[in-house]
PDB file of N, CA and C in Angstrom:
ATOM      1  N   UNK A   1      52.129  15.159   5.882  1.00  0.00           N
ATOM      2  CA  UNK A   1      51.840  13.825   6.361  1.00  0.00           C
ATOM      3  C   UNK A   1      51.853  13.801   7.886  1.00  0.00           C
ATOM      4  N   UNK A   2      52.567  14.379   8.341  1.00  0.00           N
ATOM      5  CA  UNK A   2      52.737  14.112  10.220  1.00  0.00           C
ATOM      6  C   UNK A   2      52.028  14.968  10.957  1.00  0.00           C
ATOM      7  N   UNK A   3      51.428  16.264  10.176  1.00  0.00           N
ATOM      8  CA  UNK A   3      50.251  16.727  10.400  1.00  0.00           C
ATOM      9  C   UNK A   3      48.820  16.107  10.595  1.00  0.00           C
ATOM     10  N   UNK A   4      49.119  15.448   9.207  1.00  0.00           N
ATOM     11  CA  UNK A   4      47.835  14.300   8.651  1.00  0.00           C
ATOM     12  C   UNK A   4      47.425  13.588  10.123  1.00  0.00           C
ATOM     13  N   UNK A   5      48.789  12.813  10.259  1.00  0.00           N
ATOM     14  CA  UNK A   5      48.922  11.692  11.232  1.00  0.00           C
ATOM     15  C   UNK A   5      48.010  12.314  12.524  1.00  0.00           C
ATOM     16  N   UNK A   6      48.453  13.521  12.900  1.00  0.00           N
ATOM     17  CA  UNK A   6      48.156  14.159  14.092  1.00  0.00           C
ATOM     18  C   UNK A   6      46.515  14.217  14.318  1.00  0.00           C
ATOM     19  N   UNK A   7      46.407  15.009  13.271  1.00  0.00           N
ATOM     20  CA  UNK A   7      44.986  15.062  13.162  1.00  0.00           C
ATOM     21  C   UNK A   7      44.167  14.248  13.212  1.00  0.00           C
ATOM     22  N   UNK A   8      44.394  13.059  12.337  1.00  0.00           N
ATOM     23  CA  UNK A   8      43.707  11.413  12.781  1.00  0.00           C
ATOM     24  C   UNK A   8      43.658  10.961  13.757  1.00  0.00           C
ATOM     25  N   UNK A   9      44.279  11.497  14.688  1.00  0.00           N
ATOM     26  CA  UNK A   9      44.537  10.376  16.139  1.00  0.00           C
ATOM     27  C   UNK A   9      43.825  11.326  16.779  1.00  0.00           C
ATOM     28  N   UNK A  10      43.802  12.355  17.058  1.00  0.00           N
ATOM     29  CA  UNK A  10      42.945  13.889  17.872  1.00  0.00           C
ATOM     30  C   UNK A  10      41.505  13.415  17.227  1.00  0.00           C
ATOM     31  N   UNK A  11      41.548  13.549  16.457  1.00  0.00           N
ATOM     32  CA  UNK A  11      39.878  13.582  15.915  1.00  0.00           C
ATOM     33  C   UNK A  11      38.966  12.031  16.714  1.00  0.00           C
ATOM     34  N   UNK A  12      40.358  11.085  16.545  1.00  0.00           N
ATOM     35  CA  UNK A  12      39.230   9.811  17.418  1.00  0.00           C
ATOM     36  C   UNK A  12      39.626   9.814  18.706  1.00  0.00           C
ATOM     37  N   UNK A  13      40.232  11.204  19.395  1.00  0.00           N
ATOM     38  CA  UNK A  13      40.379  11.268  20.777  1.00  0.00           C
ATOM     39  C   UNK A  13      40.892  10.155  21.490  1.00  0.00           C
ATOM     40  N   UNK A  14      42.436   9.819  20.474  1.00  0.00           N
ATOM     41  CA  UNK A  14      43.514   9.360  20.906  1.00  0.00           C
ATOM     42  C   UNK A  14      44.884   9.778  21.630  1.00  0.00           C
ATOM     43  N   UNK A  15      45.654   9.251  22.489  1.00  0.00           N
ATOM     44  CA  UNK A  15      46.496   9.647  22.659  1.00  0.00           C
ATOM     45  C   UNK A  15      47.903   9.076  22.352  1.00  0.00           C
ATOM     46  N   UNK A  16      48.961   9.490  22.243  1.00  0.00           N
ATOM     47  CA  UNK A  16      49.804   8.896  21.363  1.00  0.00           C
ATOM     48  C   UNK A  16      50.246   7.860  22.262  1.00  0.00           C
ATOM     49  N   UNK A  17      50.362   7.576  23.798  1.00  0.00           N
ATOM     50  CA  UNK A  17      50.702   6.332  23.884  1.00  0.00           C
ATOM     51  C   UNK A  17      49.560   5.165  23.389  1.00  0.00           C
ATOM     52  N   UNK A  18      48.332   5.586  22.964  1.00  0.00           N
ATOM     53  CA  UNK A  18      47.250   4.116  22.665  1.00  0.00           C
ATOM     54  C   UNK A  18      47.761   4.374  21.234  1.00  0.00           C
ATOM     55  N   UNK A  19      48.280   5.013  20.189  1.00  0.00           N
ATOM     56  CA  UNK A  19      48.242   4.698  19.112  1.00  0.00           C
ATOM     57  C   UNK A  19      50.228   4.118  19.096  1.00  0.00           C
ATOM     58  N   UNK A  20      50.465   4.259  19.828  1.00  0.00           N
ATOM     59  CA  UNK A  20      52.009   3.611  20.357  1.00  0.00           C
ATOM     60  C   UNK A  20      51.731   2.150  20.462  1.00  0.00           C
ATOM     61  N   UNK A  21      51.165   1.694  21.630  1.00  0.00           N
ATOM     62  CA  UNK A  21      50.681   0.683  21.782  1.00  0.00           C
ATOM     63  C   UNK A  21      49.615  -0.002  20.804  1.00  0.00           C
ATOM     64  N   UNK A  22      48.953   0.587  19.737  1.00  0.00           N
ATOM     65  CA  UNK A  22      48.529  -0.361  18.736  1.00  0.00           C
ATOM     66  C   UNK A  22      49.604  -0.565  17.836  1.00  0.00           C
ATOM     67  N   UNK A  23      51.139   0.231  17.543  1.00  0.00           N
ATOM     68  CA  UNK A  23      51.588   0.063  16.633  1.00  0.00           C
ATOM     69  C   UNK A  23      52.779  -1.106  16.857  1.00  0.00           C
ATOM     70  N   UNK A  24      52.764  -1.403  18.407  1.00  0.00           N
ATOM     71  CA  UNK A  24      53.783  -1.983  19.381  1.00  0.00           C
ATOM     72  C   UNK A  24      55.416  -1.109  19.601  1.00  0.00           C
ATOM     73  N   UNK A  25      55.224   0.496  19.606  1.00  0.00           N
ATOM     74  CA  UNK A  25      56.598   1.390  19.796  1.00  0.00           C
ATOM     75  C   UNK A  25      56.049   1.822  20.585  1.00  0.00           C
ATOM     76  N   UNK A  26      57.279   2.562  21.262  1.00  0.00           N
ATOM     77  CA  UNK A  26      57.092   3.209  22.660  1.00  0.00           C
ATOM     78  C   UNK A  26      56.739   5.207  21.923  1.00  0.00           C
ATOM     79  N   UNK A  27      56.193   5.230  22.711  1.00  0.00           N
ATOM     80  CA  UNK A  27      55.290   6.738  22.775  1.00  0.00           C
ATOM     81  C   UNK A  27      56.148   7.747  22.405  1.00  0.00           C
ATOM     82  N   UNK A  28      57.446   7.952  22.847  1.00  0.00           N
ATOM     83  CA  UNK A  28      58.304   8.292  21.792  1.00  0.00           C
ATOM     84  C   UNK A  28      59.086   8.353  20.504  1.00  0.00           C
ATOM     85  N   UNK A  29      59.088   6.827  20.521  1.00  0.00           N
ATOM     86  CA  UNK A  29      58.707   6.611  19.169  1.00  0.00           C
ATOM     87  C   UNK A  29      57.491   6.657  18.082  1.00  0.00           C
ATOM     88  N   UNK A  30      56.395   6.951  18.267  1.00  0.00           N
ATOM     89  CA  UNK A  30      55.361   7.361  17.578  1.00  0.00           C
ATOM     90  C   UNK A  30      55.116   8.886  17.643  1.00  0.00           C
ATOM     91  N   UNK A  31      55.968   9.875  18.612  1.00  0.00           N
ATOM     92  CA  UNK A  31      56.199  11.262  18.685  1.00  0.00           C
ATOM     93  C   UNK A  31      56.807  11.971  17.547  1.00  0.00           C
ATOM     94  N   UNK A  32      57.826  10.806  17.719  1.00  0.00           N
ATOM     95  CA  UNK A  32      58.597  11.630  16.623  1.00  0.00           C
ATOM     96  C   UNK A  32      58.172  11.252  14.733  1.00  0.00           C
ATOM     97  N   UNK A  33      56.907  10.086  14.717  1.00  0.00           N
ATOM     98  CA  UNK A  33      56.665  10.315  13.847  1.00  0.00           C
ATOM     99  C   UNK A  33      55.628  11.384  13.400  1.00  0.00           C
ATOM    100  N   UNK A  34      54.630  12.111  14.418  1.00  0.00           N
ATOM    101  CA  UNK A  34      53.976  13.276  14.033  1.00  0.00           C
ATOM    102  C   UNK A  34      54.657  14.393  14.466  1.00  0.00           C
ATOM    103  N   UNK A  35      55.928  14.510  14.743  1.00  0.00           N
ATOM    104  CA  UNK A  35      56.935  15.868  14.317  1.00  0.00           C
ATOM    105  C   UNK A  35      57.742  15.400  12.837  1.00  0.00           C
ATOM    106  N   UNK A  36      57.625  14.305  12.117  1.00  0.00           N
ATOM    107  CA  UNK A  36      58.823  14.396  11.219  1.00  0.00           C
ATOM    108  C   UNK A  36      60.118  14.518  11.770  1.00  0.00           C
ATOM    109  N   UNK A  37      60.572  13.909  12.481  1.00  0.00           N
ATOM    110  CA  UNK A  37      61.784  13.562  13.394  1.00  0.00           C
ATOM    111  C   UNK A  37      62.859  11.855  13.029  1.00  0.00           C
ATOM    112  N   UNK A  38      61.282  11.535  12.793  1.00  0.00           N
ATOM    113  CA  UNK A  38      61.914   9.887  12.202  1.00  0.00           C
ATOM    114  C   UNK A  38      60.859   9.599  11.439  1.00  0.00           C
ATOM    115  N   UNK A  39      61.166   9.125  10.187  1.00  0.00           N
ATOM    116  CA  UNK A  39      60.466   8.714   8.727  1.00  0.00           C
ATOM    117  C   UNK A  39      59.490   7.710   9.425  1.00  0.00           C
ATOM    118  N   UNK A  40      58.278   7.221   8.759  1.00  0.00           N
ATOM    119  CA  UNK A  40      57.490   6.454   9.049  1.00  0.00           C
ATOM    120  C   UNK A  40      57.723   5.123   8.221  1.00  0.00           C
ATOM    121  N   UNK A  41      57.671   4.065   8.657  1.00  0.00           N
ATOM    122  CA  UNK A  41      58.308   2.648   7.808  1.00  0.00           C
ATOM    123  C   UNK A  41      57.031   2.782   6.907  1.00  0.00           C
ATOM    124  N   UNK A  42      57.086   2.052   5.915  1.00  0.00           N
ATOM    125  CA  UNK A  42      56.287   1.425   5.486  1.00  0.00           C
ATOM    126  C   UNK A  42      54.762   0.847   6.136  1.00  0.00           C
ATOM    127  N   UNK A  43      55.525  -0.109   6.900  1.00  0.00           N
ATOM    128  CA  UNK A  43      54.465  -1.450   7.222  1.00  0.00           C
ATOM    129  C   UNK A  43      53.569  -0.435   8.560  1.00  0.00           C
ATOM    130  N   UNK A  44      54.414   0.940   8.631  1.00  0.00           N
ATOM    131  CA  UNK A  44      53.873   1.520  10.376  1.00  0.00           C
ATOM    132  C   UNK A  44      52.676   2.519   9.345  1.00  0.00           C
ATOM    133  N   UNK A  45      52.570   2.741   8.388  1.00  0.00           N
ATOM    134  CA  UNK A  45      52.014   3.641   7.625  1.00  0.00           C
ATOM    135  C   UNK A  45      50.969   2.862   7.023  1.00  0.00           C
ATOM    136  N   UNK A  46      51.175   1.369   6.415  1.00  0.00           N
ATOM    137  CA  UNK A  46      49.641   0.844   6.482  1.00  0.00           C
ATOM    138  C   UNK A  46      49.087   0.214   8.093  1.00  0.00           C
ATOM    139  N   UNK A  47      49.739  -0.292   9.022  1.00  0.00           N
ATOM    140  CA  UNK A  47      48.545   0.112   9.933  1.00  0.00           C
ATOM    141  C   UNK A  47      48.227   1.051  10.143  1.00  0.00           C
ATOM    142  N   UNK A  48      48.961   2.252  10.274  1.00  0.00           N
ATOM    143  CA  UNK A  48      48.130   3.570  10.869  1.00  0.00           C
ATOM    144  C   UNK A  48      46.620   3.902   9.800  1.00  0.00           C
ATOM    145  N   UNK A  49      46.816   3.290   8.156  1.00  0.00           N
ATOM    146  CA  UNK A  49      46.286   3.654   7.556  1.00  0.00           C
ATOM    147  C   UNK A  49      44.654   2.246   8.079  1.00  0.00           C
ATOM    148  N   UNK A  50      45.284   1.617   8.240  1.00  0.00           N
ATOM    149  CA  UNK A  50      44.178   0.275   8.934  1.00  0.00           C
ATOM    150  C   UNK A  50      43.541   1.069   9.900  1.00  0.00           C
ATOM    151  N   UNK A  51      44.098   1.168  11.275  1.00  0.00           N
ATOM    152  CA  UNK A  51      43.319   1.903  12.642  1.00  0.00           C
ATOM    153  C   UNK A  51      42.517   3.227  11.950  1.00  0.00           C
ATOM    154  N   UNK A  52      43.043   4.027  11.000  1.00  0.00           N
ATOM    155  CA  UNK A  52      42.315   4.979  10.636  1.00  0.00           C
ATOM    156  C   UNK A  52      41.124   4.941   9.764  1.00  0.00           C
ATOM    157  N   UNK A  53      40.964   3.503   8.839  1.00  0.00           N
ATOM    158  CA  UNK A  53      39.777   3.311   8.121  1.00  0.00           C
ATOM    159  C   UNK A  53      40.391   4.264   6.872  1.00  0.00           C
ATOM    160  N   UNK A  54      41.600   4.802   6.308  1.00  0.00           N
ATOM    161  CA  UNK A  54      41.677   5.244   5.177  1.00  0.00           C
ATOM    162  C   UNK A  54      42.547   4.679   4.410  1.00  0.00           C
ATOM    163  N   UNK A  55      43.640   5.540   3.460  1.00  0.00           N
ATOM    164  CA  UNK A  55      43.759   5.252   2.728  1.00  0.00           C
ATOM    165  C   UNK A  55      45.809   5.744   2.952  1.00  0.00           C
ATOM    166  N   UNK A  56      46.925   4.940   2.314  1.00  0.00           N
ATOM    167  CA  UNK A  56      47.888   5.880   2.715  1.00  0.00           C
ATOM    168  C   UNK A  56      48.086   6.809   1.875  1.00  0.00           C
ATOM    169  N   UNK A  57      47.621   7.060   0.930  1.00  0.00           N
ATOM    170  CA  UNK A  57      47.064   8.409  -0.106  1.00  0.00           C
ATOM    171  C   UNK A  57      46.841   9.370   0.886  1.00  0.00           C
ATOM    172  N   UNK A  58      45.902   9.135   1.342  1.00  0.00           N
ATOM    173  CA  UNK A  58      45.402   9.905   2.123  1.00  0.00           C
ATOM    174  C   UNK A  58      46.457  10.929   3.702  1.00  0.00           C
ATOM    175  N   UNK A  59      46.751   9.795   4.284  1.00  0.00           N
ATOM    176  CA  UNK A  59      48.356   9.621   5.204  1.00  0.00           C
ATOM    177  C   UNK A  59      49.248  10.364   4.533  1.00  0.00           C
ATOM    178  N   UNK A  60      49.662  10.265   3.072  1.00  0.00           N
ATOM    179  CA  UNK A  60      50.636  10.968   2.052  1.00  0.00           C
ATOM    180  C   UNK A  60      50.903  11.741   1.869  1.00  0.00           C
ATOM    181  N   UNK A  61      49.408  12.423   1.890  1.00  0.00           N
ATOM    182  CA  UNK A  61      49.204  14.048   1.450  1.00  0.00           C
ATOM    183  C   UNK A  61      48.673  13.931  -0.367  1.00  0.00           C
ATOM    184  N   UNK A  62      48.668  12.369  -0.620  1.00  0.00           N
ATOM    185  CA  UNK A  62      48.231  12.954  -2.328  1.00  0.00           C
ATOM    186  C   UNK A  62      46.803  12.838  -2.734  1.00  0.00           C
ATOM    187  N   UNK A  63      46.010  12.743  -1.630  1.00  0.00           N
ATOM    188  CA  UNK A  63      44.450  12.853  -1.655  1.00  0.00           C
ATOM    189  C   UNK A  63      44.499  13.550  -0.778  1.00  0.00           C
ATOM    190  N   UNK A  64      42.921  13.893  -0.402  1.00  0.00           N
ATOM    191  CA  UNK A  64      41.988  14.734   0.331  1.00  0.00           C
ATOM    192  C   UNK A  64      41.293  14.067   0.369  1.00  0.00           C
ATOM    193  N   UNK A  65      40.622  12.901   0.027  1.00  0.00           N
ATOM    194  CA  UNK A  65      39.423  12.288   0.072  1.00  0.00           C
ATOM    195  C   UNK A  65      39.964  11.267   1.386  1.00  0.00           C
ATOM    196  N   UNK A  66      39.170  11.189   2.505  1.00  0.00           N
ATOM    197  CA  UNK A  66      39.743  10.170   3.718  1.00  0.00           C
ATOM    198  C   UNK A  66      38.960   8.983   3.529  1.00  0.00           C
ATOM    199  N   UNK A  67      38.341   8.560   2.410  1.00  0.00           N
ATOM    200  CA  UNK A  67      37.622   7.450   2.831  1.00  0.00           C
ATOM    201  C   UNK A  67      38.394   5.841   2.188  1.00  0.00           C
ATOM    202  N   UNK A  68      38.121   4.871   2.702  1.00  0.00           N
ATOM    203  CA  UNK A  68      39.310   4.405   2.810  1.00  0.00           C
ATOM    204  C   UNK A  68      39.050   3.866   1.488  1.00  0.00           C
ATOM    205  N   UNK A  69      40.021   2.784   0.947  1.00  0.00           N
ATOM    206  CA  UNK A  69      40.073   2.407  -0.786  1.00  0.00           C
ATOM    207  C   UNK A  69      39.162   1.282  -0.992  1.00  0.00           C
ATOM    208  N   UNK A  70      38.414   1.411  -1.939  1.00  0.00           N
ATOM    209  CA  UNK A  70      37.662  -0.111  -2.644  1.00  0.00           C
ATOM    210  C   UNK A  70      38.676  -0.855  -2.730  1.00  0.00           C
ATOM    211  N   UNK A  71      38.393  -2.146  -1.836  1.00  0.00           N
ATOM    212  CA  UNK A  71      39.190  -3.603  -2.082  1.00  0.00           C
ATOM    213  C   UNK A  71      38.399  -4.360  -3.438  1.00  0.00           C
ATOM    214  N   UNK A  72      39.054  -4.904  -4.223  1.00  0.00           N
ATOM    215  CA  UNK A  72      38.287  -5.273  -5.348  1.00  0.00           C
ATOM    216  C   UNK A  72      38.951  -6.980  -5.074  1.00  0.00           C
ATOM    217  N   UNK A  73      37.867  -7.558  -5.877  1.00  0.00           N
ATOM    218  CA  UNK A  73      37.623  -9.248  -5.148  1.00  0.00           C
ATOM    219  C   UNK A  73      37.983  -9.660  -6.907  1.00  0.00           C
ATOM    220  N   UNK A  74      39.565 -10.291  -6.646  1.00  0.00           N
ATOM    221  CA  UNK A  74      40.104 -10.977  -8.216  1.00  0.00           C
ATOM    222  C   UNK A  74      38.541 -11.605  -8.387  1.00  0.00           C
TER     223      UNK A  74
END
């Protein structure tokens, strides 16, 4: 997963203080979530999964598929 994380933010040629500042933590605090240093909350794991357009399956490690999930309309 904090691999995952890494890779998502490199690929849209981010740096961890702009993905700090979308999450509102300081740059060290979003460090230590792509070392696995400090667990990722919940609520910090669906935005990351929002800014990324996927899925937290995906974020998880229990897919491979990055595209993000069909919202289905009750």
């Amino acid at each position: 997963m904090y691999q995952r994380i890494r890779d998502l933010r490199e690929a849209r040629d981010l740096l961890q203080k702009d993905v700090a500042a979308y999450l509102k933590c300081t740059q060290v605090c979003y460090s230590n979530y792509e070392t696995g240093k400090r667990d990722i909350p919940t609520e910090v794991l669906i935005q990351l999964a929002g800014l990324y357009h996927t899925s937290t399956d995906y974020i998880l490690g229990l897919t491979d598929d990055s595209a993000p999930p069909i919202t289905r309309k009750a």
